[in-house]
Protein backbone atom coordinates (compact mmCIF):
# COMPACT_ATOMS: atom_id res chain seq x y z
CA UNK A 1 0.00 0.00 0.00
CA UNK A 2 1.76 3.13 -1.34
CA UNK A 3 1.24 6.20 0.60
CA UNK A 4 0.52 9.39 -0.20
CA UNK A 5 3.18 12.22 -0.57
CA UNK A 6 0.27 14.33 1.61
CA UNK A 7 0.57 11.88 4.26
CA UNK A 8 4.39 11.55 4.34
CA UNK A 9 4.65 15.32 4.58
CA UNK A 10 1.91 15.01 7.74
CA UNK A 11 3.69 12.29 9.50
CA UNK A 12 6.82 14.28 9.36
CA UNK A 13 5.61 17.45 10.48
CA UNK A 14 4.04 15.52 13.07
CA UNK A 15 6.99 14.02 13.88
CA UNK A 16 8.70 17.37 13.84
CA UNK A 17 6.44 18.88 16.19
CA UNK A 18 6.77 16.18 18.63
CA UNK A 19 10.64 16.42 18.45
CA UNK A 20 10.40 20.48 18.97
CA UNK A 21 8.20 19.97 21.86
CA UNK A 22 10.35 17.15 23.06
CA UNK A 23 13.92 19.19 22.92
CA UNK A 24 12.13 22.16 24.84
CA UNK A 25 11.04 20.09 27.44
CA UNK A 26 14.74 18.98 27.97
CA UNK A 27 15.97 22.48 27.61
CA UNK A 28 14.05 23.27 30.56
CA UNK A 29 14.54 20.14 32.78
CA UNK A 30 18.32 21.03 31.90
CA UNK A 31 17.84 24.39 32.62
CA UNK A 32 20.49 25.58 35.19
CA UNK A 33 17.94 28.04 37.05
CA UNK A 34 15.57 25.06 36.61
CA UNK A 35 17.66 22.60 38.38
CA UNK A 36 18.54 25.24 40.99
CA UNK A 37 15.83 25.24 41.65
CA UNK A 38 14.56 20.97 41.86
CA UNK A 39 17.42 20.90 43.91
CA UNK A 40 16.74 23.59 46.28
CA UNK A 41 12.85 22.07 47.06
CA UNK A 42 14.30 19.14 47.26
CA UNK A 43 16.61 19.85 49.87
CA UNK A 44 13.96 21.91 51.76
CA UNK A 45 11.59 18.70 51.38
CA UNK A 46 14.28 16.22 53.18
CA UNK A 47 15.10 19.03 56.44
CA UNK A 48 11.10 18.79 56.84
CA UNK A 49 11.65 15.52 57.75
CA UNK A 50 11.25 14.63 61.80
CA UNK A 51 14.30 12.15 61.49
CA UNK A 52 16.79 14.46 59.57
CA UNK A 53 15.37 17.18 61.91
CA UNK A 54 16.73 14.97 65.22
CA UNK A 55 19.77 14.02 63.44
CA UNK A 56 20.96 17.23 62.86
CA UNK A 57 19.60 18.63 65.88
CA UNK A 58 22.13 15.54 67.26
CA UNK A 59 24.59 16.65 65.71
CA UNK A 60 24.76 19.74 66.51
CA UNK A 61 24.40 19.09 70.09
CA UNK A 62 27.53 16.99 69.63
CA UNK A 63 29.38 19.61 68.39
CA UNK A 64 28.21 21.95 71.08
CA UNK A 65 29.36 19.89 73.60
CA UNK A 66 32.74 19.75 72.14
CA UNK A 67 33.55 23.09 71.70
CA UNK A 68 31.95 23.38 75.49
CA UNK A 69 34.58 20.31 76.72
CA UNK A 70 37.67 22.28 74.56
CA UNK A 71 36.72 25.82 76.29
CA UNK A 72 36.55 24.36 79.86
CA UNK A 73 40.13 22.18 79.42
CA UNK A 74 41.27 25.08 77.91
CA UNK A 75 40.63 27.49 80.55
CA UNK A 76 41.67 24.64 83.22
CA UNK A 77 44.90 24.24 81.63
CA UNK A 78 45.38 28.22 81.60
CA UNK A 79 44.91 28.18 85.92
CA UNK A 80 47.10 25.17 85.70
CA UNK A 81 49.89 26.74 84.14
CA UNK A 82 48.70 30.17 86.09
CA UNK A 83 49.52 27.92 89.54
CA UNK A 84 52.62 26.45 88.07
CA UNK A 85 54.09 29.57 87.22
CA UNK A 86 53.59 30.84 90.98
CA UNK A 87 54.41 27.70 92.07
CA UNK A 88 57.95 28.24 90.01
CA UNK A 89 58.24 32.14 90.98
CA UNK A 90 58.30 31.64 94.89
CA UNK A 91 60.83 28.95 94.64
């Protein structure tokens, strides 16, 4: 069944179409403001979440504490080394 040159040319306008519309849709998904943007929601949808909320909030409760633990040894070892040095000047 030979087809007609009417119906070629419509199937590959068709086809044309669908290949414009297809390359603009990938434009935009590759889009660097586009994918900025995914990414951004994204991360704002995962920090909703009540687990990565208490992990974090772990964390930094963790790190907190250590720079709490380094200030107080730090300020013990200052008095140490405060007492050591009168301890060495009334020898």
């Amino acid at each position: 069944m030979a087809r007609d040159i009417h119906d070629i040319e419509r199937d590959l306008e068709r086809t044309r179409g669908q290949l414009a519309n297809t390359l603009d849709e990938l434009a935009d998904r590759t889009n660097p403001k586009t994918l900025a943007g995914n990414a951004k929601n994204e991360a704002a949808g995962w920090l909703q979440d009540s687990t990565v909320q208490k992990v974090l909030g772990g964390i930094v409760a963790g790190i907190a504490a250590l720079i709490g633990i380094k200030a107080y040894n730090g300020r013990k070892r200052k008095s140490e080394l405060k007492e050591l040095q009168k301890l060495l000047a009334n020898r």
